[in-house]
PDB file of N, CA and C in Angstrom:
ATOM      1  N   UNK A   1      18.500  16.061  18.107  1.00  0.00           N
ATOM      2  CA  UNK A   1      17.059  15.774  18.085  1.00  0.00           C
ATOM      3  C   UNK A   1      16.627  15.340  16.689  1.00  0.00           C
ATOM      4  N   UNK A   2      15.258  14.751  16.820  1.00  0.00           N
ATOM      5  CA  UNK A   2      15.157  13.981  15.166  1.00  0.00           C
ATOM      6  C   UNK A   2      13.824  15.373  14.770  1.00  0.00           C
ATOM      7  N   UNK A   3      14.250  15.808  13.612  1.00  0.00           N
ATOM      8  CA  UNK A   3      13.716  16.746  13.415  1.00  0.00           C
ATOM      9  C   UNK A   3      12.465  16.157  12.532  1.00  0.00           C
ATOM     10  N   UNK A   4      12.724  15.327  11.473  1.00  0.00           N
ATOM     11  CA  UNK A   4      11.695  14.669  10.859  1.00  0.00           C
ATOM     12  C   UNK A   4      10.652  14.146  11.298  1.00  0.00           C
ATOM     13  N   UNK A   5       9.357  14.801  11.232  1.00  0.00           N
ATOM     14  CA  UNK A   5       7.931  14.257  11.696  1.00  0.00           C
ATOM     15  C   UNK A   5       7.533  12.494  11.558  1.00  0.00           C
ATOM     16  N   UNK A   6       6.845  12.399  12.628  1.00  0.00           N
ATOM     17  CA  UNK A   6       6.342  11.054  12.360  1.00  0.00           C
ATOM     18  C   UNK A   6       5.150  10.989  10.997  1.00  0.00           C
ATOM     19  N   UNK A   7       5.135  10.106  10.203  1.00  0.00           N
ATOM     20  CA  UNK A   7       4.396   9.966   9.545  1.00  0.00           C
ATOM     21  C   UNK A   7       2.990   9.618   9.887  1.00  0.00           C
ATOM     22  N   UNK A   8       2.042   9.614  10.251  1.00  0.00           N
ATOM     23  CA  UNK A   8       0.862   8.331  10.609  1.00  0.00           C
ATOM     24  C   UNK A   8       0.341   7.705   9.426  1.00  0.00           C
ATOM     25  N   UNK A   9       0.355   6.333  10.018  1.00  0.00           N
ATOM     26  CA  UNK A   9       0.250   5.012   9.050  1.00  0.00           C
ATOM     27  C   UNK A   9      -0.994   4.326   9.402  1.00  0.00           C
ATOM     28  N   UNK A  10      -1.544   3.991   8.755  1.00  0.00           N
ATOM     29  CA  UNK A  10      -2.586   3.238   8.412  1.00  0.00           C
ATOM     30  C   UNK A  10      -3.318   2.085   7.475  1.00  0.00           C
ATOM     31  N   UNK A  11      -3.663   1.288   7.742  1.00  0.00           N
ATOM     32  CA  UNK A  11      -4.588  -0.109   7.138  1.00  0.00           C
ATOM     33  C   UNK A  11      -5.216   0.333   6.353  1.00  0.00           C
ATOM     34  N   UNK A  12      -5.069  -0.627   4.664  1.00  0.00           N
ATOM     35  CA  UNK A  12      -6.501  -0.405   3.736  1.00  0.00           C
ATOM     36  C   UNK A  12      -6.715  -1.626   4.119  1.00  0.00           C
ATOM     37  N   UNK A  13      -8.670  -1.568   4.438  1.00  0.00           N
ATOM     38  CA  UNK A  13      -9.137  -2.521   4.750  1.00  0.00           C
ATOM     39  C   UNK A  13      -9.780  -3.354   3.319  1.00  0.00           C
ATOM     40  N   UNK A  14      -9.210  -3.101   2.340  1.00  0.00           N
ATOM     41  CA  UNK A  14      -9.282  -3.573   1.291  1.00  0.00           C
ATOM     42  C   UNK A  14      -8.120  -4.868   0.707  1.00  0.00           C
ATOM     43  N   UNK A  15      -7.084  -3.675   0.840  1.00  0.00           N
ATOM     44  CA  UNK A  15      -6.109  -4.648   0.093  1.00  0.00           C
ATOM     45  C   UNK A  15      -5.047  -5.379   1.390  1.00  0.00           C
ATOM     46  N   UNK A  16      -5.058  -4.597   2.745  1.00  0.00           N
ATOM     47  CA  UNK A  16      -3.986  -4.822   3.943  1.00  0.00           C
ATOM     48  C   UNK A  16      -3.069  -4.250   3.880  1.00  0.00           C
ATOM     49  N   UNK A  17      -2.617  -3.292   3.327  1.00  0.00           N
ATOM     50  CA  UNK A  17      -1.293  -2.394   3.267  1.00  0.00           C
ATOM     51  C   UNK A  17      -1.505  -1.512   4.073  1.00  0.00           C
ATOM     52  N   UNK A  18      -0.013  -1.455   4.326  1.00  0.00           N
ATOM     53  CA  UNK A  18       0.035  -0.001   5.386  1.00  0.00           C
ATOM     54  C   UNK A  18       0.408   1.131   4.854  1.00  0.00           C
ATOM     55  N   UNK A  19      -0.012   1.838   4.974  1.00  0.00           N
ATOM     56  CA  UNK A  19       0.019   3.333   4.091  1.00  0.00           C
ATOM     57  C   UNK A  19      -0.156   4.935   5.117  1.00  0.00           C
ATOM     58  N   UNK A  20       0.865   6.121   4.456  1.00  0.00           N
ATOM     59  CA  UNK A  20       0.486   7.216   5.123  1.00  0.00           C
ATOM     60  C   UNK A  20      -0.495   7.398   5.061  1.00  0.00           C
ATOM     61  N   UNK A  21      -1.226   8.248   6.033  1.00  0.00           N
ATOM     62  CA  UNK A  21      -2.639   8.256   6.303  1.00  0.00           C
ATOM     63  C   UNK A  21      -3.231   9.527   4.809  1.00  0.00           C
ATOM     64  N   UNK A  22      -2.467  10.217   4.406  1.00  0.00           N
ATOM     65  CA  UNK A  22      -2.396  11.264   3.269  1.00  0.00           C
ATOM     66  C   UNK A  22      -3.312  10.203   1.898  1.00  0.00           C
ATOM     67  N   UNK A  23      -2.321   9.346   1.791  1.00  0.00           N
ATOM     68  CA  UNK A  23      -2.410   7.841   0.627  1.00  0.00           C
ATOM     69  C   UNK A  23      -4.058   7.322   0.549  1.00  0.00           C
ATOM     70  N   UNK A  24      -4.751   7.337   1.685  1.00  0.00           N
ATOM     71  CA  UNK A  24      -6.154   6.925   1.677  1.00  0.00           C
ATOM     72  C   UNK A  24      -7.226   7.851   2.679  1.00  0.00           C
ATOM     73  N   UNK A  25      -8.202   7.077   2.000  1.00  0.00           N
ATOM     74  CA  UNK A  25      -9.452   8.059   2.222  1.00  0.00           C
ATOM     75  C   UNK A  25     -10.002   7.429   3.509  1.00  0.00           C
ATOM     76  N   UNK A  26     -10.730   7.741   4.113  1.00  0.00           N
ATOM     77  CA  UNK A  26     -11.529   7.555   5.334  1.00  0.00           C
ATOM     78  C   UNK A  26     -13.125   7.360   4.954  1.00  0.00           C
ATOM     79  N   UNK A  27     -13.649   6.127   5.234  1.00  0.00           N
ATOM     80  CA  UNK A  27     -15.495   6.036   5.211  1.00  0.00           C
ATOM     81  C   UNK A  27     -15.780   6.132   6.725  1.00  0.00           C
ATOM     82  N   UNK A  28     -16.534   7.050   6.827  1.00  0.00           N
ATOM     83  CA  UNK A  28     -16.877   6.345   8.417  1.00  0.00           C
ATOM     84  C   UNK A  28     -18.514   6.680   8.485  1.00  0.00           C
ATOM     85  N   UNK A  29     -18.698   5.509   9.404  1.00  0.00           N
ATOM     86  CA  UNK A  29     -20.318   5.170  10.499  1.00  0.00           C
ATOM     87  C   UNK A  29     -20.893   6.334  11.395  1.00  0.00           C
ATOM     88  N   UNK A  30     -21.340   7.273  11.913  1.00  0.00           N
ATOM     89  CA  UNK A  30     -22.248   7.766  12.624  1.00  0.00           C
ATOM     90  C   UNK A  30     -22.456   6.936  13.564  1.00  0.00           C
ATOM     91  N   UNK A  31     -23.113   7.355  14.770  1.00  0.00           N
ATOM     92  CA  UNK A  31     -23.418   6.871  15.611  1.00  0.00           C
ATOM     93  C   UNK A  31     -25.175   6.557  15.220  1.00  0.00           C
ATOM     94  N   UNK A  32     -25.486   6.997  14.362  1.00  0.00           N
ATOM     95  CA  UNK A  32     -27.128   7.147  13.326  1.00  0.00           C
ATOM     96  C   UNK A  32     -26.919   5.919  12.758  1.00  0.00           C
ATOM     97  N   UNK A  33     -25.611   5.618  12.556  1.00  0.00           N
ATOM     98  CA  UNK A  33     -25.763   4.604  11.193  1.00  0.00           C
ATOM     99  C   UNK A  33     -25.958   5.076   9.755  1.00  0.00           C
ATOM    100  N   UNK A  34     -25.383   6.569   9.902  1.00  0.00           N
ATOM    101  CA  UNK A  34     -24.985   6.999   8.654  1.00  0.00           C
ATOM    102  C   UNK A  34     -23.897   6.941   7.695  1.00  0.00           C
ATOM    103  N   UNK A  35     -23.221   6.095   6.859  1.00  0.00           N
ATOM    104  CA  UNK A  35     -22.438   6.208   6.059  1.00  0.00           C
ATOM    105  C   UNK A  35     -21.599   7.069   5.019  1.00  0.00           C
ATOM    106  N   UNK A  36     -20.559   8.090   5.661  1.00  0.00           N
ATOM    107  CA  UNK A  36     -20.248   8.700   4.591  1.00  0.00           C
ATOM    108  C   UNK A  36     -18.684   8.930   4.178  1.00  0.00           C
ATOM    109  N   UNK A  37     -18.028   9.550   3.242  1.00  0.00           N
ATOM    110  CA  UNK A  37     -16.684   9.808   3.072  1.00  0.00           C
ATOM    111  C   UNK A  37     -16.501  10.830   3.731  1.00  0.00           C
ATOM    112  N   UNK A  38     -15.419  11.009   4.390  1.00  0.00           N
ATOM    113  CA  UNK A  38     -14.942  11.849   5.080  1.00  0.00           C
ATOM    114  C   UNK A  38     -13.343  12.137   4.603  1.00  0.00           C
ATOM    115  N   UNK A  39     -13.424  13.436   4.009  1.00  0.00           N
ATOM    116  CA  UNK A  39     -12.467  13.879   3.253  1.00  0.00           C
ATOM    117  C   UNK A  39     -11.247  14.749   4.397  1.00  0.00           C
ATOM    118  N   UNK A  40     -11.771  15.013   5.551  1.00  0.00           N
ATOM    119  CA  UNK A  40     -11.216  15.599   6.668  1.00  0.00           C
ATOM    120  C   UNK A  40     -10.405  14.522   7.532  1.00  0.00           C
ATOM    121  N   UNK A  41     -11.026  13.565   7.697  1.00  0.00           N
ATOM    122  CA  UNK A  41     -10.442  12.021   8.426  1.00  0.00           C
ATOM    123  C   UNK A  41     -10.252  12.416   9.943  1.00  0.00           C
ATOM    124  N   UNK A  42     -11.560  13.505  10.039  1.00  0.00           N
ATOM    125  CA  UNK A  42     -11.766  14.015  11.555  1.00  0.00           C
ATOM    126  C   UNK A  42     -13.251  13.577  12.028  1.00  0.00           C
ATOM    127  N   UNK A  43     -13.948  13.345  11.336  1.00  0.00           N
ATOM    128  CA  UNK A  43     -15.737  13.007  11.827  1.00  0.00           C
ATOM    129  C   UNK A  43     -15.789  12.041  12.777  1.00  0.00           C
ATOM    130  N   UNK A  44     -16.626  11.774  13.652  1.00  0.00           N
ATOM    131  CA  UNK A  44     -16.501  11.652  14.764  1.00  0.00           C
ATOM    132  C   UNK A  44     -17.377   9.814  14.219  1.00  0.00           C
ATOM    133  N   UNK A  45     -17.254   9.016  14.819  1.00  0.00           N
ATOM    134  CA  UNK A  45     -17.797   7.791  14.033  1.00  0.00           C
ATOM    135  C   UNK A  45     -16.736   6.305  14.384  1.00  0.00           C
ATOM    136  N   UNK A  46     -17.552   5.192  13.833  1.00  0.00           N
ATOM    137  CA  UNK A  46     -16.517   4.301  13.692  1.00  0.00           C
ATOM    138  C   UNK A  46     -16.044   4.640  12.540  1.00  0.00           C
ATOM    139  N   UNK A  47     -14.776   4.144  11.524  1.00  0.00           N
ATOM    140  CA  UNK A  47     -13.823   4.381  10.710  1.00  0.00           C
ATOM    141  C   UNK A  47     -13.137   3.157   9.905  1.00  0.00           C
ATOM    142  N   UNK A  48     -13.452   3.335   8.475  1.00  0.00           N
ATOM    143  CA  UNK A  48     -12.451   2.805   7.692  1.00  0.00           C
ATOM    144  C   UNK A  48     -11.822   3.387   6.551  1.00  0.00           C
ATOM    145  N   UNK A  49     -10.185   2.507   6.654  1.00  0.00           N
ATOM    146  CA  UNK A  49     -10.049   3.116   5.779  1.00  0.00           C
ATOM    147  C   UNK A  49      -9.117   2.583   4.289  1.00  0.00           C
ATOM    148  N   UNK A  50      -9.507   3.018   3.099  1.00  0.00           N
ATOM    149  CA  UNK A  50      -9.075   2.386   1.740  1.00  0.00           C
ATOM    150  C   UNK A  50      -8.444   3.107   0.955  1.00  0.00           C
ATOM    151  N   UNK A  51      -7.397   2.009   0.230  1.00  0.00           N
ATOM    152  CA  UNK A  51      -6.471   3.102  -0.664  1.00  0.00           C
ATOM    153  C   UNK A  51      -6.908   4.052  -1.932  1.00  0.00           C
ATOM    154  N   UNK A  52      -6.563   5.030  -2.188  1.00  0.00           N
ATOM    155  CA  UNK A  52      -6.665   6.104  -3.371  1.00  0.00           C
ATOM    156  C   UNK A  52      -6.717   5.420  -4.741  1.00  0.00           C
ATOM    157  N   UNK A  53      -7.223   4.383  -4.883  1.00  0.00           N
ATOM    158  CA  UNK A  53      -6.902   3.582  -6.092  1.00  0.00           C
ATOM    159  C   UNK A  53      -8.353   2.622  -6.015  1.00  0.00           C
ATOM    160  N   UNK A  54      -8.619   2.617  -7.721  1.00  0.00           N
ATOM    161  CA  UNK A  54      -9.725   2.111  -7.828  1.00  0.00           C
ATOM    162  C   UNK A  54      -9.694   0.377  -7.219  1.00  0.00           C
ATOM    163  N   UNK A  55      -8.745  -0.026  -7.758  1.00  0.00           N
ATOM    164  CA  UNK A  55      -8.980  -1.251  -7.750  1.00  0.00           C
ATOM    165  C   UNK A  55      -9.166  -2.087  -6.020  1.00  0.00           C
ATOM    166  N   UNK A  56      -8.587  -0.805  -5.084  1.00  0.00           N
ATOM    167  CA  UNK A  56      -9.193  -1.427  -4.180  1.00  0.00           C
ATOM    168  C   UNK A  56     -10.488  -1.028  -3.434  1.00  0.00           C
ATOM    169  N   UNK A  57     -11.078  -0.429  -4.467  1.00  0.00           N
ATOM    170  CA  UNK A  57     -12.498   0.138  -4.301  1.00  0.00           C
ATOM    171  C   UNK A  57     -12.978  -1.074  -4.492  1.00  0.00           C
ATOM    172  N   UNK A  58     -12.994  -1.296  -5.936  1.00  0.00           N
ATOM    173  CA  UNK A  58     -13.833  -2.609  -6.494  1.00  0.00           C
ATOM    174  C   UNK A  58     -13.422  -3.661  -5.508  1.00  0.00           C
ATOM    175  N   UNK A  59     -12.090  -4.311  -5.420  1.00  0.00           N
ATOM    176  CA  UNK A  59     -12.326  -5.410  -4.406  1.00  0.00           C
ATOM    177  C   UNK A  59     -13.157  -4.880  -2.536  1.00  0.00           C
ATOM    178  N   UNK A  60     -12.813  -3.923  -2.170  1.00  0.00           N
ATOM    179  CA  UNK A  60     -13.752  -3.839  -1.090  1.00  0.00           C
ATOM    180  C   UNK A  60     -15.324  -3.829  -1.283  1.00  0.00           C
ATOM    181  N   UNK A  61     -15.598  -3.702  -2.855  1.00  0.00           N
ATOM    182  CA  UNK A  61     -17.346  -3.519  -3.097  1.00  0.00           C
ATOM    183  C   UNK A  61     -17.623  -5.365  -3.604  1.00  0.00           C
ATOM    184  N   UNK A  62     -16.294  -5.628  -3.657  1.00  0.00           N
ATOM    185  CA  UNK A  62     -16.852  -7.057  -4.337  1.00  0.00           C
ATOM    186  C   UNK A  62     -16.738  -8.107  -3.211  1.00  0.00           C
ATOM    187  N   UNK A  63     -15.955  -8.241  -2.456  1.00  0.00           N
ATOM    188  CA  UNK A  63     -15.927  -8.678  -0.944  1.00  0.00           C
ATOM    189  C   UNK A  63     -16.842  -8.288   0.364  1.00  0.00           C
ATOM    190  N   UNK A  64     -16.999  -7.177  -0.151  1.00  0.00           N
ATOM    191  CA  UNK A  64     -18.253  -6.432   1.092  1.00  0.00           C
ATOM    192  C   UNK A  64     -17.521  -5.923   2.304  1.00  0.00           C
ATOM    193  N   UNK A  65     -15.908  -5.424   2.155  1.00  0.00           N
ATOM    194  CA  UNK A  65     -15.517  -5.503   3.387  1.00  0.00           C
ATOM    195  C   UNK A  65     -15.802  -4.071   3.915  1.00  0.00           C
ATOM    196  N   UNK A  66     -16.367  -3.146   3.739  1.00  0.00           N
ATOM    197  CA  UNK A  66     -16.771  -2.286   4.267  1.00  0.00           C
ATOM    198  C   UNK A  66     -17.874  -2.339   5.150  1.00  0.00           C
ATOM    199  N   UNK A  67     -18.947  -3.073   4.490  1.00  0.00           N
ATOM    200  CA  UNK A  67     -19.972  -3.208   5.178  1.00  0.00           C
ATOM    201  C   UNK A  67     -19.667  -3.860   6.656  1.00  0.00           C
ATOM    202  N   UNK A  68     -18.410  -5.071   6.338  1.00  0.00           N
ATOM    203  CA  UNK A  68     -18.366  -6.105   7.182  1.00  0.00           C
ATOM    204  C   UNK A  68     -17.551  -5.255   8.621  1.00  0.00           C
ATOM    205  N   UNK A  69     -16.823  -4.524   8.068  1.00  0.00           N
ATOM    206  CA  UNK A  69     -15.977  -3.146   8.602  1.00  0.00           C
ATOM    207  C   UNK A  69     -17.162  -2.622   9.454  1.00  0.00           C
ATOM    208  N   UNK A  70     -17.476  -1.711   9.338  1.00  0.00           N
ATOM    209  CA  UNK A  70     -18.421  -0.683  10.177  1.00  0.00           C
ATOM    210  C   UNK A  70     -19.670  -1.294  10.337  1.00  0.00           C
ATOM    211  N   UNK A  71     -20.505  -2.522   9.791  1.00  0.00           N
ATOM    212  CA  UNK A  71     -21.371  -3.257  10.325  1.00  0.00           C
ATOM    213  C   UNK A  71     -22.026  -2.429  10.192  1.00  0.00           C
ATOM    214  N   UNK A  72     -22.287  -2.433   8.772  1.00  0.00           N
ATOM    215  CA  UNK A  72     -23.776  -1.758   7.952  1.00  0.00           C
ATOM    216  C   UNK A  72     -24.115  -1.647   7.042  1.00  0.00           C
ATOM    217  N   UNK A  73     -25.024  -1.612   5.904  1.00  0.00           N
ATOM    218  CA  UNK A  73     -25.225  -1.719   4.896  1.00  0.00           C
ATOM    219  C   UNK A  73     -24.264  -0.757   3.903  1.00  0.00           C
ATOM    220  N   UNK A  74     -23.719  -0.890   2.960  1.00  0.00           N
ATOM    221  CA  UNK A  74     -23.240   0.376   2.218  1.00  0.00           C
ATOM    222  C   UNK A  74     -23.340   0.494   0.583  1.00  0.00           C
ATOM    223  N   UNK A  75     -24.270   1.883   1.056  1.00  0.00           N
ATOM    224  CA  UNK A  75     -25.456   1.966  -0.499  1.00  0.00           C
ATOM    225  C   UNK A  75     -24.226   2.406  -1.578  1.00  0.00           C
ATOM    226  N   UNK A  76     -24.676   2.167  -2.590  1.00  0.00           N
ATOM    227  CA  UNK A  76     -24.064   2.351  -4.227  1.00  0.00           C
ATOM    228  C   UNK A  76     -23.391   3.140  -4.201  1.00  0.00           C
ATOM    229  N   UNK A  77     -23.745   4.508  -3.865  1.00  0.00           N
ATOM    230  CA  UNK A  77     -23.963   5.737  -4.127  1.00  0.00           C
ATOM    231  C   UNK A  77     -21.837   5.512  -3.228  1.00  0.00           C
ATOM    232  N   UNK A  78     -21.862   5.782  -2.015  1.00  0.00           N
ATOM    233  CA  UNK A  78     -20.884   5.313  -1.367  1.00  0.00           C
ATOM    234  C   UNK A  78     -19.240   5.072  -2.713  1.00  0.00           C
ATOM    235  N   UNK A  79     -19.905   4.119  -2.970  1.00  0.00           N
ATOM    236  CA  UNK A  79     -18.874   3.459  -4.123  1.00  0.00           C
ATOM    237  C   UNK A  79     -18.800   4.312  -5.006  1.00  0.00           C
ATOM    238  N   UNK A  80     -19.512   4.865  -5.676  1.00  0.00           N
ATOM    239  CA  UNK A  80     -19.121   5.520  -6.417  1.00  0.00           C
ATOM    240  C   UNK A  80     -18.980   6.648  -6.570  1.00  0.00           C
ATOM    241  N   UNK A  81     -19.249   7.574  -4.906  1.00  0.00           N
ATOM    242  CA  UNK A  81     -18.313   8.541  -4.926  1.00  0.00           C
ATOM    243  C   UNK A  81     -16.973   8.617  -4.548  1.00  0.00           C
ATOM    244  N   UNK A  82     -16.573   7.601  -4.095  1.00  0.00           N
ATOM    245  CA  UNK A  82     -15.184   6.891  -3.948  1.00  0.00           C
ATOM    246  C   UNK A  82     -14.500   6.833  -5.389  1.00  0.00           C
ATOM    247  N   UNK A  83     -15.016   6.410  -6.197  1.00  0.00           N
ATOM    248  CA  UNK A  83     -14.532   6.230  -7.524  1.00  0.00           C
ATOM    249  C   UNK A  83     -14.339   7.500  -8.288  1.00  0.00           C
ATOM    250  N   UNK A  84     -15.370   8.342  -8.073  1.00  0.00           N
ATOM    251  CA  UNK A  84     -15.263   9.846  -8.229  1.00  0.00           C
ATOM    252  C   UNK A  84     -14.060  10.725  -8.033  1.00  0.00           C
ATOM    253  N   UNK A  85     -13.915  10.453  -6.600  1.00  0.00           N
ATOM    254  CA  UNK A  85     -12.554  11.235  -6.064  1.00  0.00           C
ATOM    255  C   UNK A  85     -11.590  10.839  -6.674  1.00  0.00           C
ATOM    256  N   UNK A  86     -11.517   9.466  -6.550  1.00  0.00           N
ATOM    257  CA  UNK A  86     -10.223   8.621  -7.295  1.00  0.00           C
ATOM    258  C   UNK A  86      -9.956   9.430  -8.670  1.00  0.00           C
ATOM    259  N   UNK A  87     -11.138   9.250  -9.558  1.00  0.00           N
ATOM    260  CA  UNK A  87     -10.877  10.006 -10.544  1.00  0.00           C
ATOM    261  C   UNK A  87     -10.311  11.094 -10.584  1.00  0.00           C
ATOM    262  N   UNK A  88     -11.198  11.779 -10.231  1.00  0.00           N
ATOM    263  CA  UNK A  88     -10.663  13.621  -9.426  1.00  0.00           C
ATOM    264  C   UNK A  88      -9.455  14.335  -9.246  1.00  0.00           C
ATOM    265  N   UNK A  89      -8.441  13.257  -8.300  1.00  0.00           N
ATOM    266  CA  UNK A  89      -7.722  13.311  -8.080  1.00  0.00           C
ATOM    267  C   UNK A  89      -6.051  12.741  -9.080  1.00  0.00           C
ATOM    268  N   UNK A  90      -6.544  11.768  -9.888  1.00  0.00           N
ATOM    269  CA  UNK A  90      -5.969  11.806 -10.986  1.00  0.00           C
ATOM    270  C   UNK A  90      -5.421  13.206 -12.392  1.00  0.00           C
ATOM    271  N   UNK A  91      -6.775  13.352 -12.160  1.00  0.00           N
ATOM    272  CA  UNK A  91      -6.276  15.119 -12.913  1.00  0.00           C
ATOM    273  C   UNK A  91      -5.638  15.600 -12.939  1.00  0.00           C
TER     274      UNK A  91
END
């Protein structure tokens, strides 16, 4: 038997890489049309998701592909608690 777990893999909708799902963070939509990070990658919502690394923060804030993603506005604040964690997690 294969004893080794499946990994789950996932899309940054930033850069297009496929990555363990561990590797990136989760934004997701509300059914409100609320926007938030979801550090659990369990909230109930539409879903995207981007790598642990700034730089594909900035290109998803400079392309808009989040917004274009979950089809909704996505305030400042968003970005830069993304950038936050990133940091954070550098430590």
């Amino acid at each position: 038997m294969n004893n080794r777990k499946k990994v789950p893999m996932r899309k940054c909708v930033a850069t297009g890489e496929m990555r363990p799902k561990k590797e990136l963070v989760r934004i997701v939509r509300s059914k409100e049309g609320e926007v938030s990070v979801d550090l659990t990658g369990k909230k109930s919502g539409r879903g995207a998701y981007l790598s642990k690394e700034e730089e594909a923060v900035m290109l998803a804030k400079k392309k808009n592909v989040l917004a274009n993603h979950l089809e909704v506005k996505i305030e400042e604040s968003i970005y830069d608690e993304l950038l936050e964690l990133i940091e954070k997690e550098k430590r």
